[in-house]
PDB file of N, CA and C in Angstrom:
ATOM      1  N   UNK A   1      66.924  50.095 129.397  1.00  0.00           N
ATOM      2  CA  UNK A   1      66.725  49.235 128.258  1.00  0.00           C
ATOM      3  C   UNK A   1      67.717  49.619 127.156  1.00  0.00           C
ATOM      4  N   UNK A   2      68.184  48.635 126.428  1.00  0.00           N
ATOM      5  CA  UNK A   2      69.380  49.059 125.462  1.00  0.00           C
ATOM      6  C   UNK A   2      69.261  47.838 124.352  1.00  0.00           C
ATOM      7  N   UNK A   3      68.919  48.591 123.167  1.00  0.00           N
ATOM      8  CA  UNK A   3      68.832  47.476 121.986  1.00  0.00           C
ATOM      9  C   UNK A   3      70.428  47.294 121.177  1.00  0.00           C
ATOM     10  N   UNK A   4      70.459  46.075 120.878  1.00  0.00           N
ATOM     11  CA  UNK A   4      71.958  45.900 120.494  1.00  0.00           C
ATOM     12  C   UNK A   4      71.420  45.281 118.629  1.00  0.00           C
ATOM     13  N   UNK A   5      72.863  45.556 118.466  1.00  0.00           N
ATOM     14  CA  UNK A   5      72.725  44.716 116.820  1.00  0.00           C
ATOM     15  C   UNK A   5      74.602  43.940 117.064  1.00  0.00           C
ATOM     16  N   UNK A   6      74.085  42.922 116.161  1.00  0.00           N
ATOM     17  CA  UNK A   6      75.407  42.045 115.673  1.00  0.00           C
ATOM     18  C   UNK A   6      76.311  42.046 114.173  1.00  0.00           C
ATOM     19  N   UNK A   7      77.365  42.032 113.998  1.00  0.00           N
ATOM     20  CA  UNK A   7      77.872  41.590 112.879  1.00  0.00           C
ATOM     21  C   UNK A   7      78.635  40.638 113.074  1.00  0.00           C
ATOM     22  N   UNK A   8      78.524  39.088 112.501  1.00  0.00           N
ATOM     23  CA  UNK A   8      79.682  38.361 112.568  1.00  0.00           C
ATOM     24  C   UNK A   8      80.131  38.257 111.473  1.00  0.00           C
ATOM     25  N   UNK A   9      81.376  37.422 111.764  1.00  0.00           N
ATOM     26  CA  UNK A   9      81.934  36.964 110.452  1.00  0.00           C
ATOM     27  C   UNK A   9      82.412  37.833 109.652  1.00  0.00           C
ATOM     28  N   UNK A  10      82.928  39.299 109.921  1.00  0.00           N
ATOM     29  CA  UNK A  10      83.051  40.094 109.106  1.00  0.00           C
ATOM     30  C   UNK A  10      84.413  40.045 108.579  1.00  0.00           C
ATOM     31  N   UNK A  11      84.913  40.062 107.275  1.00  0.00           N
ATOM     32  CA  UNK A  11      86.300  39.944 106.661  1.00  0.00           C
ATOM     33  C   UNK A  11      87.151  41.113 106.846  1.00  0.00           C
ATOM     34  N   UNK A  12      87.378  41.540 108.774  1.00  0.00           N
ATOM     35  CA  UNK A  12      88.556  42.619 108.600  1.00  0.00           C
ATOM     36  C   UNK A  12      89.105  42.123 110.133  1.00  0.00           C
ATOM     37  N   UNK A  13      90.282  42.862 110.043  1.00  0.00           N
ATOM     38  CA  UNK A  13      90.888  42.533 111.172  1.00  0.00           C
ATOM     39  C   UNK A  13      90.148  43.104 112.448  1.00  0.00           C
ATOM     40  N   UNK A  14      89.694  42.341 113.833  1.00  0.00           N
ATOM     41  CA  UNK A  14      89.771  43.431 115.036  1.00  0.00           C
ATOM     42  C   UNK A  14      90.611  44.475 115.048  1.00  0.00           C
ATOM     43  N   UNK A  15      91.683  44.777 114.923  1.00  0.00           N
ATOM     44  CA  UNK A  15      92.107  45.499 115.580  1.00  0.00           C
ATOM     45  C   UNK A  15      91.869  46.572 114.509  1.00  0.00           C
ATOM     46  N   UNK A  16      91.730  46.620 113.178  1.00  0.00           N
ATOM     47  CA  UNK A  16      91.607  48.129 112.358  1.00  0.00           C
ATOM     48  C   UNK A  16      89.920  48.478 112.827  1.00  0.00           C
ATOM     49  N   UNK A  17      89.084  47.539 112.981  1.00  0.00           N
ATOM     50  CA  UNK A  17      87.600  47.812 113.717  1.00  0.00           C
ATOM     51  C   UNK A  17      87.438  48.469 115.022  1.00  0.00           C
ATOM     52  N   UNK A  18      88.859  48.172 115.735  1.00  0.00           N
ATOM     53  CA  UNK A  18      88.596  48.590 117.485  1.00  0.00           C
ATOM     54  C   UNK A  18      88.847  50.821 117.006  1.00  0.00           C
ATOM     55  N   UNK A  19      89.855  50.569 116.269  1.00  0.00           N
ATOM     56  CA  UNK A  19      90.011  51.864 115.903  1.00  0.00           C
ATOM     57  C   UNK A  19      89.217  52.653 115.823  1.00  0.00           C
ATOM     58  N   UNK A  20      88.062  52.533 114.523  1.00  0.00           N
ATOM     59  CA  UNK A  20      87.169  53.105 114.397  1.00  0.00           C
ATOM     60  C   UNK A  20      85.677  53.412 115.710  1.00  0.00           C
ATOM     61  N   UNK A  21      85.971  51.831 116.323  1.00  0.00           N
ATOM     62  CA  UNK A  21      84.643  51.786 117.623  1.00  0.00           C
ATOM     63  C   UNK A  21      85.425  53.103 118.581  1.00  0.00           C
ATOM     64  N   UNK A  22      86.849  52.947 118.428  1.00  0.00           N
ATOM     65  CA  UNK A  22      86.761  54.141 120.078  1.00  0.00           C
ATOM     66  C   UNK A  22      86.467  55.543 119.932  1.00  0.00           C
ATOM     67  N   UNK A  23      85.984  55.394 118.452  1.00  0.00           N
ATOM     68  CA  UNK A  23      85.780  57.302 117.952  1.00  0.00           C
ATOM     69  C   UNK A  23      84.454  57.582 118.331  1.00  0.00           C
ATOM     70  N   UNK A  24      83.462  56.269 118.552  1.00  0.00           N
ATOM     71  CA  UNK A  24      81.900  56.461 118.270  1.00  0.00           C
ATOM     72  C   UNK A  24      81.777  56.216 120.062  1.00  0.00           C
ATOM     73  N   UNK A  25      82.284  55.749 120.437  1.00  0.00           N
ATOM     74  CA  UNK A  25      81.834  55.194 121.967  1.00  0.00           C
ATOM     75  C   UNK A  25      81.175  56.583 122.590  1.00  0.00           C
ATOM     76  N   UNK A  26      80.354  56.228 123.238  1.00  0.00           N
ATOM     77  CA  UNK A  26      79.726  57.275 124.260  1.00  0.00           C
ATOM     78  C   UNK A  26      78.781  58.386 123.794  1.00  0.00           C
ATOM     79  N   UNK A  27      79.148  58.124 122.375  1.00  0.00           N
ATOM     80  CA  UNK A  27      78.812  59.455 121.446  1.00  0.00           C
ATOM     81  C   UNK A  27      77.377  59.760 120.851  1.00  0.00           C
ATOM     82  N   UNK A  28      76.120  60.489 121.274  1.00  0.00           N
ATOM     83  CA  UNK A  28      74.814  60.235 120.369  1.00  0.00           C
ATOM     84  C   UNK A  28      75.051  59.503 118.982  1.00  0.00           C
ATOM     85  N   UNK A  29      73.421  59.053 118.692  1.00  0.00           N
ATOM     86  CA  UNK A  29      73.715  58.138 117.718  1.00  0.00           C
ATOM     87  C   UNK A  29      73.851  59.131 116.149  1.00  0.00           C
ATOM     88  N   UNK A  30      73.499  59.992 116.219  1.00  0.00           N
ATOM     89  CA  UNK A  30      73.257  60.897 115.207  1.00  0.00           C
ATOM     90  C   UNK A  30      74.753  61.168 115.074  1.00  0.00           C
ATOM     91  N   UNK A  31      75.481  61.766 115.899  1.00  0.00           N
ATOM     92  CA  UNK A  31      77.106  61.831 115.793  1.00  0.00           C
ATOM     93  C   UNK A  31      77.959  61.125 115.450  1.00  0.00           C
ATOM     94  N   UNK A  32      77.399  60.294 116.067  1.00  0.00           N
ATOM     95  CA  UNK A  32      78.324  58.862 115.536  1.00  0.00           C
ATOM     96  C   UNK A  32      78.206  58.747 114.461  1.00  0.00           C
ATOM     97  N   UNK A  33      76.952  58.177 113.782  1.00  0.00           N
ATOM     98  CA  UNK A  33      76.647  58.223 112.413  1.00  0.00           C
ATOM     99  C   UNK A  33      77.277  59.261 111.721  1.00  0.00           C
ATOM    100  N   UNK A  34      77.688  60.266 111.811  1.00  0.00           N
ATOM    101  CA  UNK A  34      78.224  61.140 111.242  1.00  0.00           C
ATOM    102  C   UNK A  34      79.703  61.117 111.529  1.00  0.00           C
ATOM    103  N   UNK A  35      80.263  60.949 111.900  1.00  0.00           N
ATOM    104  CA  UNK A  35      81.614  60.397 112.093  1.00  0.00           C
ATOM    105  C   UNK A  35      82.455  59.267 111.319  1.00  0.00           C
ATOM    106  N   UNK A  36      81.301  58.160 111.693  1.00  0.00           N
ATOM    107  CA  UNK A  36      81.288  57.081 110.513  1.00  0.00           C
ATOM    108  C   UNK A  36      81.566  57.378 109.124  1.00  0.00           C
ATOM    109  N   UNK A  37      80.639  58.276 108.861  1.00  0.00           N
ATOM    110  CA  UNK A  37      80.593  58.795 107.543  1.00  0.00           C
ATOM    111  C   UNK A  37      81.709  59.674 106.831  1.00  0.00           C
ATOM    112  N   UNK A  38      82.313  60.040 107.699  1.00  0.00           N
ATOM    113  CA  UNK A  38      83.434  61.135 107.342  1.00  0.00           C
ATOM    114  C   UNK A  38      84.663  60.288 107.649  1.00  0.00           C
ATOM    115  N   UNK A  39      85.012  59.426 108.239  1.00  0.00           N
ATOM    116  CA  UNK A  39      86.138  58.277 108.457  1.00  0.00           C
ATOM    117  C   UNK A  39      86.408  57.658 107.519  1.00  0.00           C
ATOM    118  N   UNK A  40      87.611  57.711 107.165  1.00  0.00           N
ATOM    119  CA  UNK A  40      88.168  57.041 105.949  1.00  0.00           C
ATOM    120  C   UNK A  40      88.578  55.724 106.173  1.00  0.00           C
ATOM    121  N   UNK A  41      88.183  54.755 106.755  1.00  0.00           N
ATOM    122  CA  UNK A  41      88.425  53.738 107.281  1.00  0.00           C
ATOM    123  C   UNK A  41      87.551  52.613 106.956  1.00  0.00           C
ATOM    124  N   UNK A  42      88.095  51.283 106.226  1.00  0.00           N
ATOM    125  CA  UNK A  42      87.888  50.189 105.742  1.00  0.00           C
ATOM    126  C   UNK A  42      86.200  49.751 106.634  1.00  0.00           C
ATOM    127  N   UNK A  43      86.767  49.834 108.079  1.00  0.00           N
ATOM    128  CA  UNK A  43      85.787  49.335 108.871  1.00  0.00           C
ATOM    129  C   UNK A  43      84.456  50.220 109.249  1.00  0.00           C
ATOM    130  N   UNK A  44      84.875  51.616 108.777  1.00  0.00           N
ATOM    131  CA  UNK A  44      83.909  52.559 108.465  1.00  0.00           C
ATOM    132  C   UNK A  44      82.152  52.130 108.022  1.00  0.00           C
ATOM    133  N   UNK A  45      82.166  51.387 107.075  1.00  0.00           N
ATOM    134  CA  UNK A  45      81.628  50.587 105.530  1.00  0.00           C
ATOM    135  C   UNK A  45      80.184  49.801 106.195  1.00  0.00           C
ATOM    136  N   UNK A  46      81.183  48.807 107.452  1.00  0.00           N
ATOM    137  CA  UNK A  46      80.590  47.886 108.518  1.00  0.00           C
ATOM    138  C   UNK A  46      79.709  48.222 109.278  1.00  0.00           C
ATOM    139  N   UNK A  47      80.414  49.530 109.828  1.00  0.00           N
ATOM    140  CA  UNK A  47      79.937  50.170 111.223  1.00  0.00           C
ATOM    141  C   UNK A  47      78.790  50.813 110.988  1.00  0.00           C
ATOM    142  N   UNK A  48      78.437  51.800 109.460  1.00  0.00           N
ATOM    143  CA  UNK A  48      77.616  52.294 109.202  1.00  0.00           C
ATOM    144  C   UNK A  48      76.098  51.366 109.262  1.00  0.00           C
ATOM    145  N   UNK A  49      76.346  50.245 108.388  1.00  0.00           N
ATOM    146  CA  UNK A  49      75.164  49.424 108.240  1.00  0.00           C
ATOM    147  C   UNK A  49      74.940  48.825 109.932  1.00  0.00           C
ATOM    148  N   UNK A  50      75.642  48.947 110.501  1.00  0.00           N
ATOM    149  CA  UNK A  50      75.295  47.952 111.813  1.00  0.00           C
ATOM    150  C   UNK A  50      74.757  49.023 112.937  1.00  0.00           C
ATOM    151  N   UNK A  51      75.383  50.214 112.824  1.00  0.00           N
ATOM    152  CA  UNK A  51      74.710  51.783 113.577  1.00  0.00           C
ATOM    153  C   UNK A  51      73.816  51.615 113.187  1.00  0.00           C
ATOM    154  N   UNK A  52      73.403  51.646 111.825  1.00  0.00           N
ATOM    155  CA  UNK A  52      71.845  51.935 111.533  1.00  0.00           C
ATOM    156  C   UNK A  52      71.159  50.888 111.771  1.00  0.00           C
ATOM    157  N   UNK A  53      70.933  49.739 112.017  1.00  0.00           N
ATOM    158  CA  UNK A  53      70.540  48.774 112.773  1.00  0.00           C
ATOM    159  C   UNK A  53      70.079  48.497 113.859  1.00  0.00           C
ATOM    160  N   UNK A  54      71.283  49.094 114.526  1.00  0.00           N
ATOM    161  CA  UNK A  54      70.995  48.952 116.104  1.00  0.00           C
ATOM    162  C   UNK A  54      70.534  50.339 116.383  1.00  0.00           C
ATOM    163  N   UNK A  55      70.070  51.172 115.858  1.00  0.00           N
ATOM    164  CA  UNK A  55      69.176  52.302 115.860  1.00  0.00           C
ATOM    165  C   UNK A  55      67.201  51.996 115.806  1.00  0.00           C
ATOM    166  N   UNK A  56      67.560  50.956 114.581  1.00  0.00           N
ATOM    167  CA  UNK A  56      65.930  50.774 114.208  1.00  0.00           C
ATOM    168  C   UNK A  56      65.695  49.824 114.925  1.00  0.00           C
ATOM    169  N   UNK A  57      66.215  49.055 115.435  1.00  0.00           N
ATOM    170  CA  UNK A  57      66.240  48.110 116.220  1.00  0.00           C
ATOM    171  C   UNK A  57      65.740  48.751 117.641  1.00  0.00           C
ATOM    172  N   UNK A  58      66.043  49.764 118.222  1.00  0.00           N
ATOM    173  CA  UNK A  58      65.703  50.727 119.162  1.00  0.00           C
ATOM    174  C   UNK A  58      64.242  51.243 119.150  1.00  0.00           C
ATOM    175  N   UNK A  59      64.136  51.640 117.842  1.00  0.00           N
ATOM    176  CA  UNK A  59      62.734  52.415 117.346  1.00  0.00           C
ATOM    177  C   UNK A  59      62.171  51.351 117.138  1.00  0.00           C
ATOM    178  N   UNK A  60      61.595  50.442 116.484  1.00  0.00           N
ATOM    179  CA  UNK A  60      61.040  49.270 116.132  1.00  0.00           C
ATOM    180  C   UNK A  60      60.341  48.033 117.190  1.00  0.00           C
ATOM    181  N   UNK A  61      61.654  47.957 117.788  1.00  0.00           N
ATOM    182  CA  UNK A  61      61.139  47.008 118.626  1.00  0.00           C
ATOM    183  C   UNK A  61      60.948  47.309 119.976  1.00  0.00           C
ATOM    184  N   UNK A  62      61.593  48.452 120.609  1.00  0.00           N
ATOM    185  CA  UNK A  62      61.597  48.938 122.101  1.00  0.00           C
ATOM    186  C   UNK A  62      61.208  49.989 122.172  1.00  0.00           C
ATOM    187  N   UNK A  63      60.699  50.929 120.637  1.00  0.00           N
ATOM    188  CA  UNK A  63      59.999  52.441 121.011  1.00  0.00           C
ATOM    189  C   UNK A  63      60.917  53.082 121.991  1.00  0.00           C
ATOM    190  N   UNK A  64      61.830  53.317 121.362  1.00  0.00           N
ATOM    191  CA  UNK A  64      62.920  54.340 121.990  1.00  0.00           C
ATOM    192  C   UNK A  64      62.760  55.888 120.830  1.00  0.00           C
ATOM    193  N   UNK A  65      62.927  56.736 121.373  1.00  0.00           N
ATOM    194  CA  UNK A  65      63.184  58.122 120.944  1.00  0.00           C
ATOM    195  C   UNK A  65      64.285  57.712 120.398  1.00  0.00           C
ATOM    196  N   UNK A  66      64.392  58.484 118.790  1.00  0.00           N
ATOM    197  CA  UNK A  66      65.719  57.998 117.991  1.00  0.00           C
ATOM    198  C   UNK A  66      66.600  59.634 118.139  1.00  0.00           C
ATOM    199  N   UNK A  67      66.059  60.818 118.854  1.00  0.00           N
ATOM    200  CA  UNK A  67      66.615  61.708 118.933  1.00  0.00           C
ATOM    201  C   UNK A  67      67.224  61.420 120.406  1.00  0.00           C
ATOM    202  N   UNK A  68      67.374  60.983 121.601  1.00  0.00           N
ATOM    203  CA  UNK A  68      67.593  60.602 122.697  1.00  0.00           C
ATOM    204  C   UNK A  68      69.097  59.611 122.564  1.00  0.00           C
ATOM    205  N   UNK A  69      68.985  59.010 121.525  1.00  0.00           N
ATOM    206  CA  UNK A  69      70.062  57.946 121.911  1.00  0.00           C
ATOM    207  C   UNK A  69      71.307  57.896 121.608  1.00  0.00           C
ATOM    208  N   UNK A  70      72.483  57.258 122.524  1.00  0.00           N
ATOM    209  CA  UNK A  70      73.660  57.127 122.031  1.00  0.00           C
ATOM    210  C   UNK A  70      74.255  55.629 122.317  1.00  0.00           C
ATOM    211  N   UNK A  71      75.553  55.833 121.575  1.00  0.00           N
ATOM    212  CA  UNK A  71      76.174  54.897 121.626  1.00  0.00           C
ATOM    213  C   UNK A  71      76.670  53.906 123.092  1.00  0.00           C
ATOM    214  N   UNK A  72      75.952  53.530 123.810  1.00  0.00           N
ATOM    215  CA  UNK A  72      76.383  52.920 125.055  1.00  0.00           C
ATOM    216  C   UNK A  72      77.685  51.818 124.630  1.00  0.00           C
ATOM    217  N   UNK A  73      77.304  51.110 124.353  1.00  0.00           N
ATOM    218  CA  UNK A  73      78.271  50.142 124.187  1.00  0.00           C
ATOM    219  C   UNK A  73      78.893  48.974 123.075  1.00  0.00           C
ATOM    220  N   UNK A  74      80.132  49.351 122.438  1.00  0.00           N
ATOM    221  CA  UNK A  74      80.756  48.571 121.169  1.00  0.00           C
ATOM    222  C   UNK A  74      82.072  48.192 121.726  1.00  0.00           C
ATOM    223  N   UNK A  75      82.045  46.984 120.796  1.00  0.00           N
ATOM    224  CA  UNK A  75      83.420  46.555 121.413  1.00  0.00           C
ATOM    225  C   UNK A  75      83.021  45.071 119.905  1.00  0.00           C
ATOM    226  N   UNK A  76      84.148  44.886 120.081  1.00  0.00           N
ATOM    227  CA  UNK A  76      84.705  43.449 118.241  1.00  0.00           C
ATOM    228  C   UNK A  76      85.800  42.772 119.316  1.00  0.00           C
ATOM    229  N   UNK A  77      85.289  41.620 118.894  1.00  0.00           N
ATOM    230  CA  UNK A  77      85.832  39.870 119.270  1.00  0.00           C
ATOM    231  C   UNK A  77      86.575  39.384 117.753  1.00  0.00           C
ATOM    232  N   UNK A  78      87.443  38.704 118.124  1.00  0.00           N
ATOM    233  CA  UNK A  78      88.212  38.075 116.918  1.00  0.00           C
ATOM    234  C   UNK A  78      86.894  37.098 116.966  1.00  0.00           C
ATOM    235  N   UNK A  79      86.696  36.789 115.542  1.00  0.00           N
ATOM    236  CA  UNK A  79      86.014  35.536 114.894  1.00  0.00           C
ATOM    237  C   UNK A  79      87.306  34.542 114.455  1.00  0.00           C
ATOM    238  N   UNK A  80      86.780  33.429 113.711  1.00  0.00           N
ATOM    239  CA  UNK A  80      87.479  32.455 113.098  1.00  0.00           C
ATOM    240  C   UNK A  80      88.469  33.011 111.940  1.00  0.00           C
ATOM    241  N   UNK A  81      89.673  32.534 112.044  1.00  0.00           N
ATOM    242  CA  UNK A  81      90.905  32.873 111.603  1.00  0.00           C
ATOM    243  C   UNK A  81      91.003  32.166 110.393  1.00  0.00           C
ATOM    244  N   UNK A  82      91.111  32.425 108.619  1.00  0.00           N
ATOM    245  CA  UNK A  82      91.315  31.436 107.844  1.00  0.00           C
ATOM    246  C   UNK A  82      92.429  31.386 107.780  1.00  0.00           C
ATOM    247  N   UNK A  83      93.052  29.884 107.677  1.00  0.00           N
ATOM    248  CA  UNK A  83      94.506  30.343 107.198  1.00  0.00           C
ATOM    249  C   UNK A  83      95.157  30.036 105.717  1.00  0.00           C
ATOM    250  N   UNK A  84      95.827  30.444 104.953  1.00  0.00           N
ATOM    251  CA  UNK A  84      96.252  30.087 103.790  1.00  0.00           C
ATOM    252  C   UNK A  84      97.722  30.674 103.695  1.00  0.00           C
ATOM    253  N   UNK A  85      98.315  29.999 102.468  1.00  0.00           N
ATOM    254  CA  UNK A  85     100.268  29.961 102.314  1.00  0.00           C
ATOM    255  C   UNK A  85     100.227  30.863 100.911  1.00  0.00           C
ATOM    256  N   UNK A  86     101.604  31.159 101.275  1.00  0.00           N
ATOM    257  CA  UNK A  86     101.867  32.223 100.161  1.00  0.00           C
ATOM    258  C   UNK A  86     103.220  31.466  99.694  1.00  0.00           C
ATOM    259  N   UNK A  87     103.170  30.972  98.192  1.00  0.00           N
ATOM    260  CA  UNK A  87     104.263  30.129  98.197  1.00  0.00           C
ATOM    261  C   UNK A  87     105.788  31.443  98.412  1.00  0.00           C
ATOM    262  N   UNK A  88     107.087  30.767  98.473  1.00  0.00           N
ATOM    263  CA  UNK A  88     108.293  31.602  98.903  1.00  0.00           C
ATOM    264  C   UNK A  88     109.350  30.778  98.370  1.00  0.00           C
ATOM    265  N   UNK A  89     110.408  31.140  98.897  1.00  0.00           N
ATOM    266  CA  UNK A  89     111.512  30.887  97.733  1.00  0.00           C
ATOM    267  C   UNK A  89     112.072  29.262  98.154  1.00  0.00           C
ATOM    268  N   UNK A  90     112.627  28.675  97.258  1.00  0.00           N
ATOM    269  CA  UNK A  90     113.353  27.497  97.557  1.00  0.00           C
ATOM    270  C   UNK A  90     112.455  26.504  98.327  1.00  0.00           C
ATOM    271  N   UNK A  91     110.992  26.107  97.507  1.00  0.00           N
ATOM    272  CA  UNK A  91     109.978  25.410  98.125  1.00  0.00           C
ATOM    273  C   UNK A  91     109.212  25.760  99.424  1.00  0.00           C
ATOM    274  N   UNK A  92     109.164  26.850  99.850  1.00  0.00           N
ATOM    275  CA  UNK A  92     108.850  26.577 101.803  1.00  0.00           C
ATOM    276  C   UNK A  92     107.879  27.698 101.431  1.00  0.00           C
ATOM    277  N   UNK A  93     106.742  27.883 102.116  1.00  0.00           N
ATOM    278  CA  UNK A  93     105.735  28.746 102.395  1.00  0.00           C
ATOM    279  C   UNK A  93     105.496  29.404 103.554  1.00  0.00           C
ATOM    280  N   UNK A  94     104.923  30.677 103.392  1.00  0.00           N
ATOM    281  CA  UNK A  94     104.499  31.266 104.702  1.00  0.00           C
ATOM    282  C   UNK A  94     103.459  31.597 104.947  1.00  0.00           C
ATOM    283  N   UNK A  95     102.917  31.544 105.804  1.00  0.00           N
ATOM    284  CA  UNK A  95     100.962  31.649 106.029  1.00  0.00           C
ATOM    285  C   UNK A  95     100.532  32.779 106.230  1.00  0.00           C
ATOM    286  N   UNK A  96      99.343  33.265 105.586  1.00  0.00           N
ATOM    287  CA  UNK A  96      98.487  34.259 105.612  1.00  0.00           C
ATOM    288  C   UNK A  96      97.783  34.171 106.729  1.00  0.00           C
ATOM    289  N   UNK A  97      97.553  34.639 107.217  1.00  0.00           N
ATOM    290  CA  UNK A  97      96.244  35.047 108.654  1.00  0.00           C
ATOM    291  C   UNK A  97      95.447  35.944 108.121  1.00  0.00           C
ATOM    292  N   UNK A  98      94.249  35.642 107.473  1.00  0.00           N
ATOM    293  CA  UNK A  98      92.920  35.793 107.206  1.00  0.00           C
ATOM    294  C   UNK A  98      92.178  35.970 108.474  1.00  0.00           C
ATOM    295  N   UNK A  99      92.253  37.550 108.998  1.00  0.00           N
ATOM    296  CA  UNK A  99      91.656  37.531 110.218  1.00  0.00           C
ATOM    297  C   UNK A  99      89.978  37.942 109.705  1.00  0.00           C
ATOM    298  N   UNK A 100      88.846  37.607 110.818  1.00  0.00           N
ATOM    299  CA  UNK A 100      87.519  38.178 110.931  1.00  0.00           C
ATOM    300  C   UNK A 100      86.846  38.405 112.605  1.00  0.00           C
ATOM    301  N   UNK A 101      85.856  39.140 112.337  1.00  0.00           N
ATOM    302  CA  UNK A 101      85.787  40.020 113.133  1.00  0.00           C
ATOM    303  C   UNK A 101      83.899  39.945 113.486  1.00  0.00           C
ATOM    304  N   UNK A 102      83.859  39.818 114.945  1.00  0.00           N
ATOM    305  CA  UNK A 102      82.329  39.540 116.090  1.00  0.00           C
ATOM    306  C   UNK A 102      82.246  41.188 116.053  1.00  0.00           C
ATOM    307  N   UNK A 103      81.141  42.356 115.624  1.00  0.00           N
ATOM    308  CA  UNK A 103      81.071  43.557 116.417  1.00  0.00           C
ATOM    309  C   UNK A 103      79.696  43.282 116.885  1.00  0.00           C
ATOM    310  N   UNK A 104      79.700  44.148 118.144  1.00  0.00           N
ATOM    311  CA  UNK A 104      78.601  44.413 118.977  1.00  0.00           C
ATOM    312  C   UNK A 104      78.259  45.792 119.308  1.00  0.00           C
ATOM    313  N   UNK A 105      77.310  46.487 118.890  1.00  0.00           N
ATOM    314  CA  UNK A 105      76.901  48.249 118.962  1.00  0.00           C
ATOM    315  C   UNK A 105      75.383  48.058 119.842  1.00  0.00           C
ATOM    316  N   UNK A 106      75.418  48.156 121.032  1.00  0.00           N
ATOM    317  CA  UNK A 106      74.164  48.786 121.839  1.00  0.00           C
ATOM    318  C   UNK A 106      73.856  50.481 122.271  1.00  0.00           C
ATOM    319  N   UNK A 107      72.590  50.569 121.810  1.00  0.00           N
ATOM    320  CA  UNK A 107      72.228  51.933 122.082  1.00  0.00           C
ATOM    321  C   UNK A 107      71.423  51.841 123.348  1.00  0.00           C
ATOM    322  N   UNK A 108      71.340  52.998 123.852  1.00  0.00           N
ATOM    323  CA  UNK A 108      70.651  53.430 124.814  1.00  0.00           C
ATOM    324  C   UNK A 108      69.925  54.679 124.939  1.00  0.00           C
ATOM    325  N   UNK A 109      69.114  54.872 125.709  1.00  0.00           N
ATOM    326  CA  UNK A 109      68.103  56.677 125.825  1.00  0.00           C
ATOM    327  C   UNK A 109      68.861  56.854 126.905  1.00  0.00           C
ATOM    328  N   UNK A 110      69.035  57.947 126.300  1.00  0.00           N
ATOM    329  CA  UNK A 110      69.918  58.976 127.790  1.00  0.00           C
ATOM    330  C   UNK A 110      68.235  59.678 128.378  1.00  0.00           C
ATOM    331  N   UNK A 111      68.617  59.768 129.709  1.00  0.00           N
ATOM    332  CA  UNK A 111      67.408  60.516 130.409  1.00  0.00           C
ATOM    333  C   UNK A 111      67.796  61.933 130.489  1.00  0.00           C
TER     334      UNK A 111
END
């Protein structure tokens, strides 16, 4: 059994998010959480509120041991892309890519 939590729509790029997920992967949840915390990283911020989530989410609804569990499985999907122009010289513009970001954090009880 493995309780998951979601974030969509979040205003950062995948790829500065994948960064931070490959530090926590595999890792108890208590560690992780603590890792999170000491990471100087934008997506840091995200990960914290959504760890702790998919933690109580564990305890709460599936009565999982919150000393037992780790990080089974995270991984971030590009969301919807905004786009907007940055004006430039001699009339012509160039576009911003407003990226966002799907994460997914499931825990699990190790036996």
């Amino acid at each position: 059994m493995e309780a998951k939590a979601y974030l969509k729509y979040a205003r950062i790029s995948p790829r500065k998010v994948k960064i931070v997920l490959d530090l926590i992967r595999g890792k108890d949840a208590g560690t992780a959480m603590a890792i999170l915390k000491n990471t100087p990283k934008s997506a840091s911020e995200y990960l914290i509120k959504l760890l702790g989530s998919a933690i109580a989410n564990a305890e709460n609804n599936f009565n999982m041991d919150v000393s037992k569990l780790y990080v089974s499985e995270c991984f971030v999907c590009p969301g919807p892309t905004l786009k907007r122009i940055m004006p430039r010289a001699k009339g012509s513009a160039d576009r911003i890519l407003k990226r966002t970001s799907h994460v997914t954090i499931a825990v699990k009880e190790r036996d």
